[in-house]
C-alpha atoms as a PDB file:
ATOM      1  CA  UNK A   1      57.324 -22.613  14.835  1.00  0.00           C
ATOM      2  CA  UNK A   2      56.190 -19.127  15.118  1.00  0.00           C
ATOM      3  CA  UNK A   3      58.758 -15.776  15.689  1.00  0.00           C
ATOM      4  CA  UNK A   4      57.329 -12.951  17.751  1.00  0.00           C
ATOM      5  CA  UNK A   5      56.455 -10.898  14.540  1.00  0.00           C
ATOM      6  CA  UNK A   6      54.228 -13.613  13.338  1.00  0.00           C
ATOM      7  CA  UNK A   7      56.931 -15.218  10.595  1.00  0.00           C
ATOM      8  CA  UNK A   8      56.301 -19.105  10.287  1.00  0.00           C
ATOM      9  CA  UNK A   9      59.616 -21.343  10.488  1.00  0.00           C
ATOM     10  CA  UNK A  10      60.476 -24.659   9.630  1.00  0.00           C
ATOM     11  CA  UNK A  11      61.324 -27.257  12.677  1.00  0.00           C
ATOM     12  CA  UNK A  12      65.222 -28.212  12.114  1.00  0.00           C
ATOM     13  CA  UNK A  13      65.985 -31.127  14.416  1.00  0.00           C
ATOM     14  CA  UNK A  14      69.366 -32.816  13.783  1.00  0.00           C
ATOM     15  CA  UNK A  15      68.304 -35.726  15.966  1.00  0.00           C
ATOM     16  CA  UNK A  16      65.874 -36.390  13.114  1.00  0.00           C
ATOM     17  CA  UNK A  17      68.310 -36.198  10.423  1.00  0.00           C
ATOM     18  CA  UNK A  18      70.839 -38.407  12.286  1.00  0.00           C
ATOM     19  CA  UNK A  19      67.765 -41.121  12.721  1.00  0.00           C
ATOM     20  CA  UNK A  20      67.053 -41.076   9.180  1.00  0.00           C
ATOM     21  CA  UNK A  21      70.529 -41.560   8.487  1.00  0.00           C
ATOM     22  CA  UNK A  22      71.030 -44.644  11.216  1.00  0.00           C
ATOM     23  CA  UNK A  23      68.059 -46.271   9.578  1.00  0.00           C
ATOM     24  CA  UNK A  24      69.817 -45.982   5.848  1.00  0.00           C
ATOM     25  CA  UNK A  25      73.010 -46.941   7.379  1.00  0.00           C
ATOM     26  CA  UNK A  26      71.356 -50.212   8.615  1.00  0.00           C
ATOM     27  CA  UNK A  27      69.518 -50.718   5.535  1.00  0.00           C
ATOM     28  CA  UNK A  28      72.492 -50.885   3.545  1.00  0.00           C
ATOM     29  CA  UNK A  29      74.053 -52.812   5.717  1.00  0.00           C
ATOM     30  CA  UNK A  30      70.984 -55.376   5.863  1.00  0.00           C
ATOM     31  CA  UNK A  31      71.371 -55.842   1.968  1.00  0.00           C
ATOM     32  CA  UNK A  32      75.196 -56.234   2.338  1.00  0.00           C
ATOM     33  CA  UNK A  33      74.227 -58.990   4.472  1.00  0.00           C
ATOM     34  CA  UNK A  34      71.846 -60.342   1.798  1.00  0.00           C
ATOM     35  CA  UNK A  35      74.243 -60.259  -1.249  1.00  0.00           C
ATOM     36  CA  UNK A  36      76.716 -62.091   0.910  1.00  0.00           C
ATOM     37  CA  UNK A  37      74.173 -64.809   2.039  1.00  0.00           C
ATOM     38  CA  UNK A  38      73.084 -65.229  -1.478  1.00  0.00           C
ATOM     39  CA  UNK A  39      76.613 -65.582  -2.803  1.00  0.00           C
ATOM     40  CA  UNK A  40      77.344 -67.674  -0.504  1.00  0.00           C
ATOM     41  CA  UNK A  41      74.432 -69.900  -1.083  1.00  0.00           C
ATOM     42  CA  UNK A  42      75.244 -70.413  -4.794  1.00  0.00           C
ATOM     43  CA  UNK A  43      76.038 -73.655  -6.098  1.00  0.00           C
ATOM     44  CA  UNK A  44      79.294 -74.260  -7.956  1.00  0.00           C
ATOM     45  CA  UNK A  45      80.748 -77.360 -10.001  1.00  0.00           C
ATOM     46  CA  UNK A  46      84.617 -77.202  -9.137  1.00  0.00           C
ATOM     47  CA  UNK A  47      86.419 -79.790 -11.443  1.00  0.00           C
ATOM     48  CA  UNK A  48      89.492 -81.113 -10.515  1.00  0.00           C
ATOM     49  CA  UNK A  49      91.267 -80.424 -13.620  1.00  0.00           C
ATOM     50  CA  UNK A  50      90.148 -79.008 -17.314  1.00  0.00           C
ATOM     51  CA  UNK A  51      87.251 -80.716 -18.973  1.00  0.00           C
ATOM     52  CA  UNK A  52      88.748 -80.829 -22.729  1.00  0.00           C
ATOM     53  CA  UNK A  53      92.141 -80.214 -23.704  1.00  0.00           C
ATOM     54  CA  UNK A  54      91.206 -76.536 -24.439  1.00  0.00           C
ATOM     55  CA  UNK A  55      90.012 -75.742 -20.941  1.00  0.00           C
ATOM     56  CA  UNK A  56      86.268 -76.020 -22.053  1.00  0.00           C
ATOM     57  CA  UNK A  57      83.617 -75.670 -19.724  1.00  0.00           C
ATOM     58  CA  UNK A  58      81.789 -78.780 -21.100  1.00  0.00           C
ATOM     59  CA  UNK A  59      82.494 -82.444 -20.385  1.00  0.00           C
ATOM     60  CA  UNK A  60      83.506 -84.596 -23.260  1.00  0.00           C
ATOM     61  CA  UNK A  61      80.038 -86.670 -24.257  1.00  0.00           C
ATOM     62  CA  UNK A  62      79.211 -88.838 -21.913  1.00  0.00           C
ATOM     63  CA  UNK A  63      76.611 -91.347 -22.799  1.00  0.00           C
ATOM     64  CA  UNK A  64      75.513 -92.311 -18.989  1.00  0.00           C
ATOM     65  CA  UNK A  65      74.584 -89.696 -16.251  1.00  0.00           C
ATOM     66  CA  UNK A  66      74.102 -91.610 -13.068  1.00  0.00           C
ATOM     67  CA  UNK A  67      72.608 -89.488  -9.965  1.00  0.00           C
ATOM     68  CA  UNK A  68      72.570 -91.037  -6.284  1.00  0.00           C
ATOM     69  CA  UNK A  69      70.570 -88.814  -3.866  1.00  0.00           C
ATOM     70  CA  UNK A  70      70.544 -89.955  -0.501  1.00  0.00           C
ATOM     71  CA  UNK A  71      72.302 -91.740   1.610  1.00  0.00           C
ATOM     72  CA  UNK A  72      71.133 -95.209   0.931  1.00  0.00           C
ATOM     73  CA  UNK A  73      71.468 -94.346  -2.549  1.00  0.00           C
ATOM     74  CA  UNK A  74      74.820 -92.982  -2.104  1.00  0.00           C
ATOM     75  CA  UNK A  75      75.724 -95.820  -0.305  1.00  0.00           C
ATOM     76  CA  UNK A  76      74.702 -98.393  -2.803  1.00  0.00           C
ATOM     77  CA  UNK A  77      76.894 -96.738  -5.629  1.00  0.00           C
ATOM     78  CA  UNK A  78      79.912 -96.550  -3.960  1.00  0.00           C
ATOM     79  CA  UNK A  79      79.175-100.294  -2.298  1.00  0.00           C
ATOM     80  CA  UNK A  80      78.575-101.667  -5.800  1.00  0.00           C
ATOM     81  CA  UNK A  81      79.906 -99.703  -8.645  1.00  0.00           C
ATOM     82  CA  UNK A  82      82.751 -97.361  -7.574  1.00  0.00           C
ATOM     83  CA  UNK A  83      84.322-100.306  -6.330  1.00  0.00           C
ATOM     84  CA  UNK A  84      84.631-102.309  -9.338  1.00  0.00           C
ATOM     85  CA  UNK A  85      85.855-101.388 -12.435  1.00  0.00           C
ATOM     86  CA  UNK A  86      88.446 -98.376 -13.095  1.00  0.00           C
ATOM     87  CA  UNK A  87      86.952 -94.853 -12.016  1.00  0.00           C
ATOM     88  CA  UNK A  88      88.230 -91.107 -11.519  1.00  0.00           C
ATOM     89  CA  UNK A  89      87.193 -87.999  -9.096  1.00  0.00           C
ATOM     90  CA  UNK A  90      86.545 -85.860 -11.565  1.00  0.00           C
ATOM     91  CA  UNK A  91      84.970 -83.106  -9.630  1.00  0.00           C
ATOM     92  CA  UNK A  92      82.899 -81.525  -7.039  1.00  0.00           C
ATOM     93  CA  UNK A  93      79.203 -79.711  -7.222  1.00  0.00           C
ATOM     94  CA  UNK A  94      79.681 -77.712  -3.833  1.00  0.00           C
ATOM     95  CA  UNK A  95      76.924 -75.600  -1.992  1.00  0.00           C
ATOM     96  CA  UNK A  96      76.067 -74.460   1.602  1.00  0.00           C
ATOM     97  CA  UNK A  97      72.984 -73.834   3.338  1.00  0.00           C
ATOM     98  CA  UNK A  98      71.341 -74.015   6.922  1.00  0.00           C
ATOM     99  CA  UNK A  99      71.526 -77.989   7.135  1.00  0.00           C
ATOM    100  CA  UNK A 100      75.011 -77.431   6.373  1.00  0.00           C
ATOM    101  CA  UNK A 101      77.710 -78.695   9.170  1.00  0.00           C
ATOM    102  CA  UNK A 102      79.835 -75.322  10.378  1.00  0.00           C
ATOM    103  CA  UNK A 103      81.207 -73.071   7.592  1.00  0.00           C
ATOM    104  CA  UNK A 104      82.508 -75.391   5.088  1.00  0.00           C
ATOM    105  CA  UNK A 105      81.134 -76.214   1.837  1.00  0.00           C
ATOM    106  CA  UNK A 106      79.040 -79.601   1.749  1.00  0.00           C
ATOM    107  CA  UNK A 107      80.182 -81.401  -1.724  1.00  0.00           C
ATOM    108  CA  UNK A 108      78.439 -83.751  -4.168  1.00  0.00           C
ATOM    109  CA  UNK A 109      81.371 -85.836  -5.735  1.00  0.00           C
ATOM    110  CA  UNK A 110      81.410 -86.352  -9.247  1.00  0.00           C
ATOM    111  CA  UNK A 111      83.418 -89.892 -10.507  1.00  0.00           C
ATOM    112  CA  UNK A 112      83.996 -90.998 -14.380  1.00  0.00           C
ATOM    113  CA  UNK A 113      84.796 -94.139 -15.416  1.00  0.00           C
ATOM    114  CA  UNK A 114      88.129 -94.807 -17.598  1.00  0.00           C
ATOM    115  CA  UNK A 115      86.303 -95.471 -20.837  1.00  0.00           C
ATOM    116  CA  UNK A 116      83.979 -92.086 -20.420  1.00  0.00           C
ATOM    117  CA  UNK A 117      80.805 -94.070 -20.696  1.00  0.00           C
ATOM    118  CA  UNK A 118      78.963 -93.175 -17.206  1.00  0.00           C
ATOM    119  CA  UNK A 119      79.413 -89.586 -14.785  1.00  0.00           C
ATOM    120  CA  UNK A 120      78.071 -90.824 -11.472  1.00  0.00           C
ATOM    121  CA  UNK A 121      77.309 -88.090  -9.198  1.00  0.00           C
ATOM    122  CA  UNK A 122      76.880 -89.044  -5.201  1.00  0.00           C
ATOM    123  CA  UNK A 123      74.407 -86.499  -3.554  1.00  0.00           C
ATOM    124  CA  UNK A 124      74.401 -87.558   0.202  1.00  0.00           C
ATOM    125  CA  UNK A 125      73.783 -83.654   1.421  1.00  0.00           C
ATOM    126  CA  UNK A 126      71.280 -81.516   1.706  1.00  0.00           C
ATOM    127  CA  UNK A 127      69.990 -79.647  -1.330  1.00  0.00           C
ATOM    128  CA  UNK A 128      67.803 -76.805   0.203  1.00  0.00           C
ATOM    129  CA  UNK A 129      64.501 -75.660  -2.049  1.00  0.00           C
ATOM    130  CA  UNK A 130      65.852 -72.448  -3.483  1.00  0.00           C
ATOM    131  CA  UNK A 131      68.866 -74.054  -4.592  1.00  0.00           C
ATOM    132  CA  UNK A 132      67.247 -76.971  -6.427  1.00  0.00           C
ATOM    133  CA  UNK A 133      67.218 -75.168  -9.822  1.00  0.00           C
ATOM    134  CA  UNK A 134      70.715 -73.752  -9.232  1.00  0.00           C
ATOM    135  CA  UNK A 135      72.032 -77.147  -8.719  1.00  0.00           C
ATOM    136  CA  UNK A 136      70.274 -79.120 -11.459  1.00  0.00           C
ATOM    137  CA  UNK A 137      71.103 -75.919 -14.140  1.00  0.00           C
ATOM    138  CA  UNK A 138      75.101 -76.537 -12.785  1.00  0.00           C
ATOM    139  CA  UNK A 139      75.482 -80.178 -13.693  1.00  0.00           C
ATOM    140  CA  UNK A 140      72.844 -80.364 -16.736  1.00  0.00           C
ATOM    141  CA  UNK A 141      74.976 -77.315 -18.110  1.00  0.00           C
ATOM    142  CA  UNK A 142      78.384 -79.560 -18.157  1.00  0.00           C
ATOM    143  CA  UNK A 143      77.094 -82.581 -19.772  1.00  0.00           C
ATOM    144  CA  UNK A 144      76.341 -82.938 -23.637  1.00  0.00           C
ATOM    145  CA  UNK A 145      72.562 -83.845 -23.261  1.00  0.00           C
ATOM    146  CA  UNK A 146      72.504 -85.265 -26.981  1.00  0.00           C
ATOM    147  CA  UNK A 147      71.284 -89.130 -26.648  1.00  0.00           C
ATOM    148  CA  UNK A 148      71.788 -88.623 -22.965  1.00  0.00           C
ATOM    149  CA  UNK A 149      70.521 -91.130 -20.201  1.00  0.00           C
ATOM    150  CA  UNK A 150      69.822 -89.909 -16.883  1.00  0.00           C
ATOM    151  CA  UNK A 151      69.508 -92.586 -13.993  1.00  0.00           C
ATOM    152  CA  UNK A 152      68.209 -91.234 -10.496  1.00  0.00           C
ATOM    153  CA  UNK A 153      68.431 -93.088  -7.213  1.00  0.00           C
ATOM    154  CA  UNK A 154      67.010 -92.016  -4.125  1.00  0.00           C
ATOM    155  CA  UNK A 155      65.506 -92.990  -1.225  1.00  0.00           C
ATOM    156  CA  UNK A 156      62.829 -91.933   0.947  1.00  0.00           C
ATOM    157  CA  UNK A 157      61.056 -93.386   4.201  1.00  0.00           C
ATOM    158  CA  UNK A 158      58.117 -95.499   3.661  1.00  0.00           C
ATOM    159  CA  UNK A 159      55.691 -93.662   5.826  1.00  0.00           C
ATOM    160  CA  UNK A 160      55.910 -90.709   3.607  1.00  0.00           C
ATOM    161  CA  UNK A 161      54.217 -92.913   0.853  1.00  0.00           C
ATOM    162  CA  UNK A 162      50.540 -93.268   0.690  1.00  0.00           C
ATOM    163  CA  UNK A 163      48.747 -96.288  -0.372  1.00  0.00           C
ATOM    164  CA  UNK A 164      45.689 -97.960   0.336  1.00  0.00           C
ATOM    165  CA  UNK A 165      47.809-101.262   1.547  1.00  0.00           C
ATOM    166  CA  UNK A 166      50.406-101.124   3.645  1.00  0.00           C
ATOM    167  CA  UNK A 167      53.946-101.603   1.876  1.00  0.00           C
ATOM    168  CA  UNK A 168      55.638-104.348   4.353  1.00  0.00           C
ATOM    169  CA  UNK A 169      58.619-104.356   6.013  1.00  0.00           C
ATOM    170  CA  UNK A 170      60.945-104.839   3.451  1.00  0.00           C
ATOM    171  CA  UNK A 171      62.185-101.872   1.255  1.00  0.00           C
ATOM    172  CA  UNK A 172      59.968-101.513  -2.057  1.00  0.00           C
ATOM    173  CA  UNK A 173      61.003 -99.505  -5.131  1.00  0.00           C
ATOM    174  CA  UNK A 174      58.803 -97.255  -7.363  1.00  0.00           C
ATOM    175  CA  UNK A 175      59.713 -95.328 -10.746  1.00  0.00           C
ATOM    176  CA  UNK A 176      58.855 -91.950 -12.731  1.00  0.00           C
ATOM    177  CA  UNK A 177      60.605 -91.239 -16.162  1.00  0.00           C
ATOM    178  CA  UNK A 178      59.731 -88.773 -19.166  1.00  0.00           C
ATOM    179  CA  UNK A 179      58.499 -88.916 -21.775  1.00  0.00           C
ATOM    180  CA  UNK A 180      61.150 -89.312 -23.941  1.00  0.00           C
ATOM    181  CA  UNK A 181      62.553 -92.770 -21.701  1.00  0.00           C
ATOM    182  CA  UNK A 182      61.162 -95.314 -23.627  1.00  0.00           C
ATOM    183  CA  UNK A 183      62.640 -98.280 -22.114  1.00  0.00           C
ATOM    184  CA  UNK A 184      60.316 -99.745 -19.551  1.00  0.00           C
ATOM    185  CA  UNK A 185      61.494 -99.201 -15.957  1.00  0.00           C
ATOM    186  CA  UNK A 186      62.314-102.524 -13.804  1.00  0.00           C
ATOM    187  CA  UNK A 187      59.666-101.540 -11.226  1.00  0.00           C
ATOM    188  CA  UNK A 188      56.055-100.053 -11.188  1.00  0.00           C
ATOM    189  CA  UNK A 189      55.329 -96.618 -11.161  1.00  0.00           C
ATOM    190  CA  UNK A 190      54.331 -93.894  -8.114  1.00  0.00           C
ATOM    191  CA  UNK A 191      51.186 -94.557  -7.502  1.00  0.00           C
ATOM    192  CA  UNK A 192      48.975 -91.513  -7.073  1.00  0.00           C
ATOM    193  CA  UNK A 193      48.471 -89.300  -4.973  1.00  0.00           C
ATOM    194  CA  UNK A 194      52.448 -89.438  -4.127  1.00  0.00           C
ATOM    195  CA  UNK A 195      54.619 -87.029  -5.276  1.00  0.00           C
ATOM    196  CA  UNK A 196      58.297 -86.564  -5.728  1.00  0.00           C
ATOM    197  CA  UNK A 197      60.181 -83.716  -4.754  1.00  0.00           C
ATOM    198  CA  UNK A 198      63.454 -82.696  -4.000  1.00  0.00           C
ATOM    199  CA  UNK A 199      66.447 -82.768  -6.131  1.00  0.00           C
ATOM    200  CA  UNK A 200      65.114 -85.954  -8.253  1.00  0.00           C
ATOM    201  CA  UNK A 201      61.947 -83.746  -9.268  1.00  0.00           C
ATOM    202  CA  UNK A 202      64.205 -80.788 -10.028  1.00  0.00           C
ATOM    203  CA  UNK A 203      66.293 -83.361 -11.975  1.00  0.00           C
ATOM    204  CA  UNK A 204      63.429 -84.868 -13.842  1.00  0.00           C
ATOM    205  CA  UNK A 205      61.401 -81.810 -14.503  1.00  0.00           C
ATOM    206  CA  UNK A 206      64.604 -80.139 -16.389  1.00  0.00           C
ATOM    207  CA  UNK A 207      64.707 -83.932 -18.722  1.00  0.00           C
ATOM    208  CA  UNK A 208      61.208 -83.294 -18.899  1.00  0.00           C
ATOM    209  CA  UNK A 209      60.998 -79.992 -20.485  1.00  0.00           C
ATOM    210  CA  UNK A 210      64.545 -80.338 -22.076  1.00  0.00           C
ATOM    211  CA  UNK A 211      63.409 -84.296 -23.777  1.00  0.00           C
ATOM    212  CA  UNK A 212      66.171 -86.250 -22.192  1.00  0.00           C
ATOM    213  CA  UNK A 213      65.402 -89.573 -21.559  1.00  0.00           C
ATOM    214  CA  UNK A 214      65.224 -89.907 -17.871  1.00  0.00           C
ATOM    215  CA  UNK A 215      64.144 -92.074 -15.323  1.00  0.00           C
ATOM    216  CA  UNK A 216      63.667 -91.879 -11.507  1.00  0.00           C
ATOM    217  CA  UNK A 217      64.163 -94.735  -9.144  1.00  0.00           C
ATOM    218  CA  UNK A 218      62.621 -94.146  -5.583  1.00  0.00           C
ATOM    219  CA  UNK A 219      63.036 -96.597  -2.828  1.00  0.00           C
ATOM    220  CA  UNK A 220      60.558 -96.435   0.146  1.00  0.00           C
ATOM    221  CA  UNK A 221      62.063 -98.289   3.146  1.00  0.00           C
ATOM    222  CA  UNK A 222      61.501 -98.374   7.229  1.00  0.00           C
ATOM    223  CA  UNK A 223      65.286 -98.713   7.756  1.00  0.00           C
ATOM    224  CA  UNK A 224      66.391 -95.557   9.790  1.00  0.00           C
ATOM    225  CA  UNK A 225      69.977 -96.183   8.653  1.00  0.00           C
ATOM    226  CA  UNK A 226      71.456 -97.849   5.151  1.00  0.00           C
ATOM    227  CA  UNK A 227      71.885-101.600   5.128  1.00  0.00           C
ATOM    228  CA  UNK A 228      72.160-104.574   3.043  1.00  0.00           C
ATOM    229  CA  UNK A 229      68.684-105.101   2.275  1.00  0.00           C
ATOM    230  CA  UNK A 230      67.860-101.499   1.626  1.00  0.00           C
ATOM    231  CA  UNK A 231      70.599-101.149  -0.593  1.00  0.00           C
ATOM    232  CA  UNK A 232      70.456-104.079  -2.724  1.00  0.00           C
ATOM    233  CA  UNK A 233      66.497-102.565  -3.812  1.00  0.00           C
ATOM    234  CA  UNK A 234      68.472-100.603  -6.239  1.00  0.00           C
ATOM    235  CA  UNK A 235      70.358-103.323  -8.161  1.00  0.00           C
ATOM    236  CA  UNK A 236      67.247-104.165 -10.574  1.00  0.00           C
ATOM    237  CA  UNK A 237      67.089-100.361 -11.614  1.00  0.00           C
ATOM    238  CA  UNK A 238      71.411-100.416 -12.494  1.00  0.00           C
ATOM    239  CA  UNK A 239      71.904-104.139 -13.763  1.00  0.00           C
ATOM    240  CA  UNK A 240      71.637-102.731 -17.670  1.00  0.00           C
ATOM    241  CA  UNK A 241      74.431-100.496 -16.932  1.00  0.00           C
ATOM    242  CA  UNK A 242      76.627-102.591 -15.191  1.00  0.00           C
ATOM    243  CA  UNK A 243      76.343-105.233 -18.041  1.00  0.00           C
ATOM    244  CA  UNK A 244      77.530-102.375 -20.255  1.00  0.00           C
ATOM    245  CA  UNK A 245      80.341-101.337 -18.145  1.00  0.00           C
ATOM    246  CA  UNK A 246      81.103-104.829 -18.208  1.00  0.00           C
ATOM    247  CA  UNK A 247      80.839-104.959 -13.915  1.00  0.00           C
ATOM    248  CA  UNK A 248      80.079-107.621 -11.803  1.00  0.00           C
ATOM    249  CA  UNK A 249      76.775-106.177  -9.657  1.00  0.00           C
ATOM    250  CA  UNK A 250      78.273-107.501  -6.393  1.00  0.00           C
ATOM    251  CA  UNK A 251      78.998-105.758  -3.435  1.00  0.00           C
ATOM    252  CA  UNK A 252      82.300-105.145  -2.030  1.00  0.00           C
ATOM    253  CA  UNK A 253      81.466-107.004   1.584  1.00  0.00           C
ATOM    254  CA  UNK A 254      84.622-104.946   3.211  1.00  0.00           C
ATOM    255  CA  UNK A 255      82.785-101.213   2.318  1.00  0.00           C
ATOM    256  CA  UNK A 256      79.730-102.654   2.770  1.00  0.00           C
ATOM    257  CA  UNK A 257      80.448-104.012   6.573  1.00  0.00           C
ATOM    258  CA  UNK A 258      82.302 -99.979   6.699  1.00  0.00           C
ATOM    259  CA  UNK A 259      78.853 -98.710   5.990  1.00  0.00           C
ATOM    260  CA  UNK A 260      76.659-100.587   7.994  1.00  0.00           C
ATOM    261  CA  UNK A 261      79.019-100.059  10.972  1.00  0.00           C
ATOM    262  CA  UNK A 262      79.427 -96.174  10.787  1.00  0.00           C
ATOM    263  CA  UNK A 263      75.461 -96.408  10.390  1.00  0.00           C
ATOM    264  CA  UNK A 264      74.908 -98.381  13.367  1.00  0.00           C
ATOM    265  CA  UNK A 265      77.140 -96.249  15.509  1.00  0.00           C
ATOM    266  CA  UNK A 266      75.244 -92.891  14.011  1.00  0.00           C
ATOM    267  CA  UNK A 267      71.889 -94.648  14.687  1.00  0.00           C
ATOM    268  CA  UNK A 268      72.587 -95.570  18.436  1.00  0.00           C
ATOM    269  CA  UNK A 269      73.728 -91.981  19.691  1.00  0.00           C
ATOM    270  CA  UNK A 270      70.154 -90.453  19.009  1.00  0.00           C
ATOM    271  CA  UNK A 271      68.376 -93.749  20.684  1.00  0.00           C
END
């Protein structure tokens, strides 16, 4: 702006200022958001009481680590292990993300058996991609991976599978391990091009670069909703360890029939 004498002045407009000030105010307010989201996206193992006598962070060595992801995987532990033999909730790996139902916390429950041979962890939730690492760093981080065995179940839907001949109707099951598993899996391998992903690639990857023995059992099935037949896929890939817990691989019929009811209700309100 120009005075009469000539004199050049600067433009002062407070409107300006009090945009540029709006916009920071939002900005900050945007990240506050952010931090929050992220914090509230971590994933945390809650234990239900101390891991050693001295309140260690680390569970006394466990020989067995037995992961269930899915919920015909899921399913089949509880239906077939849990119930037999002696076991305890020992803890909790909680997280939250979009697939999450309202506010709460989803929670994969951790279970030990009496003589500390086996942690079985049931993951029947949604683990979303970012939080993969986070949840497979959470767990590996509490176990003592020295002559460690991982086990993982899971389940997937047979159409996702690719092969030149079709795979039936009845559920088939297909493997992955590391290198360092040298026992040789009760099934045949993922045939290429498949790939696994998820929480059992997160899983394996870390045994991978970490040399744990691991090994990945995938089912492929055209149920829409866990039953009998899908379930009992699995008991090939768990019979070793049930002879070494000393279990009988049996179902118990009256969870079973629980199951396959609560599925059957589920599967008729979205037909």
């Amino acid at each position: 702006m120009a005075t009469f004498f000539g004199e050049v002045l600067s433009v002062f407009s407070r409107a300006v200022e009090d945009e540029e000030d709006d916009e920071e105010e939002e900005e900050e307010e945007d990240r506050d958001i952010l931090r929050a989201l992220e914090d509230k996206r971590q994933v945390r193992v809650r234990w239900s009481s101390p891991l050693s006598p001295g309140g260690g962070d680390r569970l006394p060595r466990c020989p067995h680590l037995l992961l269930a992801v899915g919920p015909t995987a899921s399913r089949f532990v509880s239906v077939y292990l849990l119930s037999r033999g002696h076991w305890d909730t020992v803890g909790q790996v909680c997280l939250w993300n979009e697939r999450t139902v309202g506010s709460e916390e989803a929670a994969c429950v951790l279970h030990r058996d009496k003589d500390n041979n086996v942690l079985v962890c049931l993951v029947d939730c949604f683990v979303a991609e970012d939080q993969l690492f986070q949840w497979t760093e959470q767990v590996m981080g509490c176990v003592d991976t020295t002559g460690l065995q991982v086990t993982v179940l899971s389940d997937c839907p047979a159409a996702e599978y690719r092969t030149a001949e079709p795979l039936g109707a009845a559920p088939v099951l297909r493997s992955l391990h590391t290198t360092s598993h040298k026992e040789a899996p009760c099934c045949p391998p993922v045939e290429l091009p498949n790939l696994v992903t998820g929480l059992p690639a997160a899983v394996l990857s870390f045994c991978q670069l970490h040399h744990i023995s691991a090994v990945l059992y995938q089912s492929y099935s055209d149920e829409r909703c866990p039953d009998s037949s899908s379930m009992e896929v699995f008991r090939p890939a768990v019979s070793r360890l049930a002879n070494a817990l000393g279990l009988d691989l049996s179902p118990n019929v009256d969870l079973l029939r629980k199951f396959i009811s609560q599925a059957s209700v589920q599967s008729n309100l979205y037909i």
